[in-house]
Protein backbone atom coordinates (compact mmCIF):
# COMPACT_ATOMS: atom_id res chain seq x y z
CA UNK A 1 -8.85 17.97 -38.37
CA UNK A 2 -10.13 21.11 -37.62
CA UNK A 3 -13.10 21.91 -36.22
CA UNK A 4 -15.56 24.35 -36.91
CA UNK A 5 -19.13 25.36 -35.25
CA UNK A 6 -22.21 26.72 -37.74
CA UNK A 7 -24.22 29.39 -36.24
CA UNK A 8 -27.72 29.33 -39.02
CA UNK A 9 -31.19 28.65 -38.03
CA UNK A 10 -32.22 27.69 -41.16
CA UNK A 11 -31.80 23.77 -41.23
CA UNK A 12 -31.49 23.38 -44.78
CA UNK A 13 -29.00 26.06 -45.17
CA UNK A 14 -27.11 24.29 -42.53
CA UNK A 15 -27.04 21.34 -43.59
CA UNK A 16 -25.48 21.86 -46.84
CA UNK A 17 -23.03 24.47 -45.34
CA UNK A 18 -22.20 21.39 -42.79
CA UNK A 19 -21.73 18.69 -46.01
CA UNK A 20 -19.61 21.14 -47.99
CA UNK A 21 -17.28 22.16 -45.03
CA UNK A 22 -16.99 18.05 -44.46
CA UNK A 23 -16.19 17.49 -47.95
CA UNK A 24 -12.88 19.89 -47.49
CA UNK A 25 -12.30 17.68 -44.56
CA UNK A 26 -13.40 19.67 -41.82
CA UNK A 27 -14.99 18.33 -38.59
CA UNK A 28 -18.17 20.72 -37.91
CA UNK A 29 -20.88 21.00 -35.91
CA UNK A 30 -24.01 22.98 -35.98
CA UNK A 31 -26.24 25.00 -33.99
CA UNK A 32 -29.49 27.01 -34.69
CA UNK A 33 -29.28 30.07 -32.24
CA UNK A 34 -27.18 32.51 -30.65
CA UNK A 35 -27.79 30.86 -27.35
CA UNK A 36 -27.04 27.48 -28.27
CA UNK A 37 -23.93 28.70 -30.11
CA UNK A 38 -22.54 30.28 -26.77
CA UNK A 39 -23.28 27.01 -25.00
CA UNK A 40 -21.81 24.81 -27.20
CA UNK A 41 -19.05 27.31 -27.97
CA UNK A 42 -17.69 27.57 -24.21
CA UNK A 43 -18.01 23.39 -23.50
CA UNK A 44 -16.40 22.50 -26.44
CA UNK A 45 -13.22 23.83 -28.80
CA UNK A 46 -13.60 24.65 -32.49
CA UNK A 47 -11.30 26.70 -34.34
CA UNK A 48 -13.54 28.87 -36.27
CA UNK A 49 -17.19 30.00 -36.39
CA UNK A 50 -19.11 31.71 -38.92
CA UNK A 51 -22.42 32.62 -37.45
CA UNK A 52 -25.98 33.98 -39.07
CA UNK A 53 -26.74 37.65 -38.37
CA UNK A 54 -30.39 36.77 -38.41
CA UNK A 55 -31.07 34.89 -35.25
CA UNK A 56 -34.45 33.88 -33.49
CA UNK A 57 -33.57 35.59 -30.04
CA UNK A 58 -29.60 36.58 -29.54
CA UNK A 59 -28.70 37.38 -33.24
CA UNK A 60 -26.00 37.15 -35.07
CA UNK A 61 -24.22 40.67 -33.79
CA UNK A 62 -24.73 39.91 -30.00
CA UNK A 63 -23.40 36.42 -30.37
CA UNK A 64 -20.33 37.26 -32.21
CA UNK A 65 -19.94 40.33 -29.06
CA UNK A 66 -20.08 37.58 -26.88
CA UNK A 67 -18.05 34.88 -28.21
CA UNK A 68 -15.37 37.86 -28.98
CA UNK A 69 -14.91 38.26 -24.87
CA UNK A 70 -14.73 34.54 -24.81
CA UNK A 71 -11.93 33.81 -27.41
CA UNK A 72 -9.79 35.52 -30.18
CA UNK A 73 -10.93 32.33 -32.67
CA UNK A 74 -11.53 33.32 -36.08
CA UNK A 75 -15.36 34.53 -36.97
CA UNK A 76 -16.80 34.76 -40.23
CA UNK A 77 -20.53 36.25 -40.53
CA UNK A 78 -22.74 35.09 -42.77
CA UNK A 79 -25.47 37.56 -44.11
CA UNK A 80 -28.14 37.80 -46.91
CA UNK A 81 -27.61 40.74 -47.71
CA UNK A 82 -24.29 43.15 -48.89
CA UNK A 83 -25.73 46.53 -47.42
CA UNK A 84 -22.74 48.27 -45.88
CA UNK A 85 -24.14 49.23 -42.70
CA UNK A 86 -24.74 45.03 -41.68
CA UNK A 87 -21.14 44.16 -42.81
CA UNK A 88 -19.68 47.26 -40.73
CA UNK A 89 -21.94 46.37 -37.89
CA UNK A 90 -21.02 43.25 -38.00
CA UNK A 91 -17.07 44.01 -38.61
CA UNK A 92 -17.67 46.19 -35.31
CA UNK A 93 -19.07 43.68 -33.57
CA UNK A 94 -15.84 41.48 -33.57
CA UNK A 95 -15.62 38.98 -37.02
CA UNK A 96 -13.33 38.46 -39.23
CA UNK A 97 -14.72 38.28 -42.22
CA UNK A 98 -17.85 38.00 -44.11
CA UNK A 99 -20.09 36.18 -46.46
CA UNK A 100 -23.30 37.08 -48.48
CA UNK A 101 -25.66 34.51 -49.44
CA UNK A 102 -25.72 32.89 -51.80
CA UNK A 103 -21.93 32.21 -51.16
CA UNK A 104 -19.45 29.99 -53.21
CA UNK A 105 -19.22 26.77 -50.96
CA UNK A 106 -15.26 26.79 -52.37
CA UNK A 107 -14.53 30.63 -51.81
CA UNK A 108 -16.38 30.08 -48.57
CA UNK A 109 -13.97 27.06 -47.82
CA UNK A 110 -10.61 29.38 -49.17
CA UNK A 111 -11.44 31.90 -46.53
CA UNK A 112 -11.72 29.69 -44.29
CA UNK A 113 -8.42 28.18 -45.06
CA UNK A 114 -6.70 31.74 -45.05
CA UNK A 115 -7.98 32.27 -41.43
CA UNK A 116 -6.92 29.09 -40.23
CA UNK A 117 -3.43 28.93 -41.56
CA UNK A 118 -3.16 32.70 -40.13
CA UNK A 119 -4.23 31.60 -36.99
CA UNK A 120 -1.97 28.40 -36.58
CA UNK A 121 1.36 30.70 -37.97
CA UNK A 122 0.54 33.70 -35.30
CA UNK A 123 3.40 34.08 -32.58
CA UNK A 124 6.13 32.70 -34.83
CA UNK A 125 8.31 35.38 -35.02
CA UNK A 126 9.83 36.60 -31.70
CA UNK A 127 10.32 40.62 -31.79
CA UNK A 128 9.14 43.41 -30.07
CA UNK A 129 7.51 46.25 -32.11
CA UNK A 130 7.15 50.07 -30.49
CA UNK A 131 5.72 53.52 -31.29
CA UNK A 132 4.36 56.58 -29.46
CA UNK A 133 3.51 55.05 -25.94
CA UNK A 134 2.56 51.62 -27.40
CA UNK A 135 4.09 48.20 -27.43
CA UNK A 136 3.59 45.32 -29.43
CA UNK A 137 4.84 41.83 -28.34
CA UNK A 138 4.23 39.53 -31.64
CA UNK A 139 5.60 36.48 -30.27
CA UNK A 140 3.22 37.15 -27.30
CA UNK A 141 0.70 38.56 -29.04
CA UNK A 142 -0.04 40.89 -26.38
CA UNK A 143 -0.40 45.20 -27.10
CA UNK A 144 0.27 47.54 -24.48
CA UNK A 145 -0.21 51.28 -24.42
CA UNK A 146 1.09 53.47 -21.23
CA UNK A 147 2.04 49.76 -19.82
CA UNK A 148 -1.81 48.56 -19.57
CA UNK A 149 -2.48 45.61 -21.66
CA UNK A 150 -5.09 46.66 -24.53
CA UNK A 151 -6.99 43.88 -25.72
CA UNK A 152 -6.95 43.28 -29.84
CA UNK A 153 -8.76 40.40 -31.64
CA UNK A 154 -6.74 38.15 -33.69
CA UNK A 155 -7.33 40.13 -37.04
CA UNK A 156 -6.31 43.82 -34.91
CA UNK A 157 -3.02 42.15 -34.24
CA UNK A 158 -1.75 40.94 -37.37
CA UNK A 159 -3.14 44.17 -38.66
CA UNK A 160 -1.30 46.32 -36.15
CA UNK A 161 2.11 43.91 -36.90
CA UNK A 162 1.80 44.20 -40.61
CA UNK A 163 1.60 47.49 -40.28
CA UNK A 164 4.17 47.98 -37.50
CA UNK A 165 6.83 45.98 -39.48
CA UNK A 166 7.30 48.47 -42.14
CA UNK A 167 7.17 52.17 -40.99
CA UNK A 168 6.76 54.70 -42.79
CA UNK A 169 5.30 52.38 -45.85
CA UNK A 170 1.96 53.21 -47.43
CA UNK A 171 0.41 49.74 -47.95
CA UNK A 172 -2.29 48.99 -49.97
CA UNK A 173 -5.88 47.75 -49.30
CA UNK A 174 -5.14 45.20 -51.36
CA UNK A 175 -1.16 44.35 -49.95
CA UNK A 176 -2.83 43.95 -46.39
CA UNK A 177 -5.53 41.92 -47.33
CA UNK A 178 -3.54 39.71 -48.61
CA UNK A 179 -0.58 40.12 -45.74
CA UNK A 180 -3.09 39.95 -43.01
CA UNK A 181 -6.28 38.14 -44.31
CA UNK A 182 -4.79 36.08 -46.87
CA UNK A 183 -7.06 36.73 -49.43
CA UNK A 184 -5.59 37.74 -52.80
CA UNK A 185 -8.73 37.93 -55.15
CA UNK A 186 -11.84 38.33 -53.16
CA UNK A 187 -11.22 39.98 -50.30
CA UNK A 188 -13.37 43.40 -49.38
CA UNK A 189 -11.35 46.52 -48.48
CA UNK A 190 -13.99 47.27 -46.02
CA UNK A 191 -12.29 44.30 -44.38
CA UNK A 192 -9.45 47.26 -44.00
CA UNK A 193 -11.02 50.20 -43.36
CA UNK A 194 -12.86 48.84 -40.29
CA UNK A 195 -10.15 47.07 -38.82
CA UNK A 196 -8.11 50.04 -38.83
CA UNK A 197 -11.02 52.51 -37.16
CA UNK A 198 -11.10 49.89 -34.65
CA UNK A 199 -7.35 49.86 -34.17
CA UNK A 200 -7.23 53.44 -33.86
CA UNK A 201 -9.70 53.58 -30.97
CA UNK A 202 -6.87 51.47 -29.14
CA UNK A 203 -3.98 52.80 -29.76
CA UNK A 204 -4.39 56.43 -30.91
CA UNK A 205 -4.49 58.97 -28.26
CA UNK A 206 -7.59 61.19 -30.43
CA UNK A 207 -8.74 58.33 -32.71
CA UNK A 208 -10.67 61.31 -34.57
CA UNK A 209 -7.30 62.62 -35.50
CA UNK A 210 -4.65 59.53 -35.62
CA UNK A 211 -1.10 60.11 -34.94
CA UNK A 212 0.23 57.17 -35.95
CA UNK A 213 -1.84 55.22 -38.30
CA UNK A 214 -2.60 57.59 -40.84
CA UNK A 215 -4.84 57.48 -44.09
CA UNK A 216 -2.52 57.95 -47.49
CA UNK A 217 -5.78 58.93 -49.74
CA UNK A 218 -6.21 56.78 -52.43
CA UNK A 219 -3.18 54.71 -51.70
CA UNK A 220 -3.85 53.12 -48.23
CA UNK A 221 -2.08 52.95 -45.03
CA UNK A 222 0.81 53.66 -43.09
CA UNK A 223 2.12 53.58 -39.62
CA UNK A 224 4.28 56.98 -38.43
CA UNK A 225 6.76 56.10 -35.40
């Protein structure tokens, strides 16, 4: 059973999050701050966490930070509103994903799915992927550039693989959201595009002007070796 921790201050909210999640046969727990999610979060092992961006003292952008230099476990954010700048910050800030309220308690509990069957099938395949001055060990999961280990979250990884694995190959928002995220019908390309600035500032020598993973205007992405 796996088990997830609920970052949301408001009780209400969380306790009908918590009830749907157990419905779908999840154990979960829940906590109502930032603080009390790092606590509970580094005594105890869940497998996911979708956390709040409005928190009474840490919020929901310094806790996800946090937990991110803790553990690569899959985090979902969970905002009231859809204004671009919150779901980049909070893409920059280390999650996964993200959900507006009101949300769809069983689109919330497919993502959720996707990211945990991701997760569990990560560091199946034994090969060792290269380009430029980088190295990518997907069995290990580790990146290097120039031999230094460059640290990636779970998402950056598969991301980097997927597009690693087939050179040369525009792929679409929509082919890696569904490659890497597992989402086929309600995933965000945003998802995408911020993953991929964040890749870039690892592994590009100029990230301002990428070598290697390069923008195919209104087609996607592709990796040059």
């Amino acid at each position: 059973m796996s088990r997830i921790l609920i970052v949301e201050d408001d009780e209400r909210i969380r306790s009908s999050m918590r009830l749907a999640l157990e419905e779908e046969g999840y154990a979960v727990d829940g906590v109502g701050s930032g603080e009390e999610a790092i606590d509970r979060f580094a005594s105890e092992p869940y497998e996911l966490v979708l956390i709040d961006l409005m928190l009474p003292g840490i919020d929901g952008f310094e806790a996800c930070r946090t937990l991110r230099r803790m553990s690569t476990v899959p985090v979902i954010m969970v905002t009231a509103r859809s204004d671009t700048h919150d779901v980049v910050a909070g893409l920059e800030a280390g999650a996964d994903d993200y959900v507006t309220k009101p949300f769809v308690a069983k689109e919330l509990a497919a993502r959720i799915r996707a990211l945990l069957r991701r997760s569990r099938h990560e560091g199946e395949a034994s090969e060792v992927l290269r380009f430029g001055d980088v190295e990518i060990e997907s069995d290990a999961g580790v990146v290097r550039r120039a031999g230094e280990e460059v640290h990636c979250t779970r998402t950056e990884f598969r991301l980097l693989c997927e597009l690693a694995n087939h050179p040369g190959k525009v792929l679409s928002r929509e082919q890696l959201l569904e490659r890497v995220w597992g989402y086929d019908y309600f995933g965000d390309g945003r998802l995408v595009d911020v993953h991929v600035r964040r890749l870039r500032t690892k592994v590009e020598p100029d990230p301002a002007s990428p070598r290697f993973i390069l923008t195919v205007r209104g087609m996607g992405y592709k990796l040059v070796v």
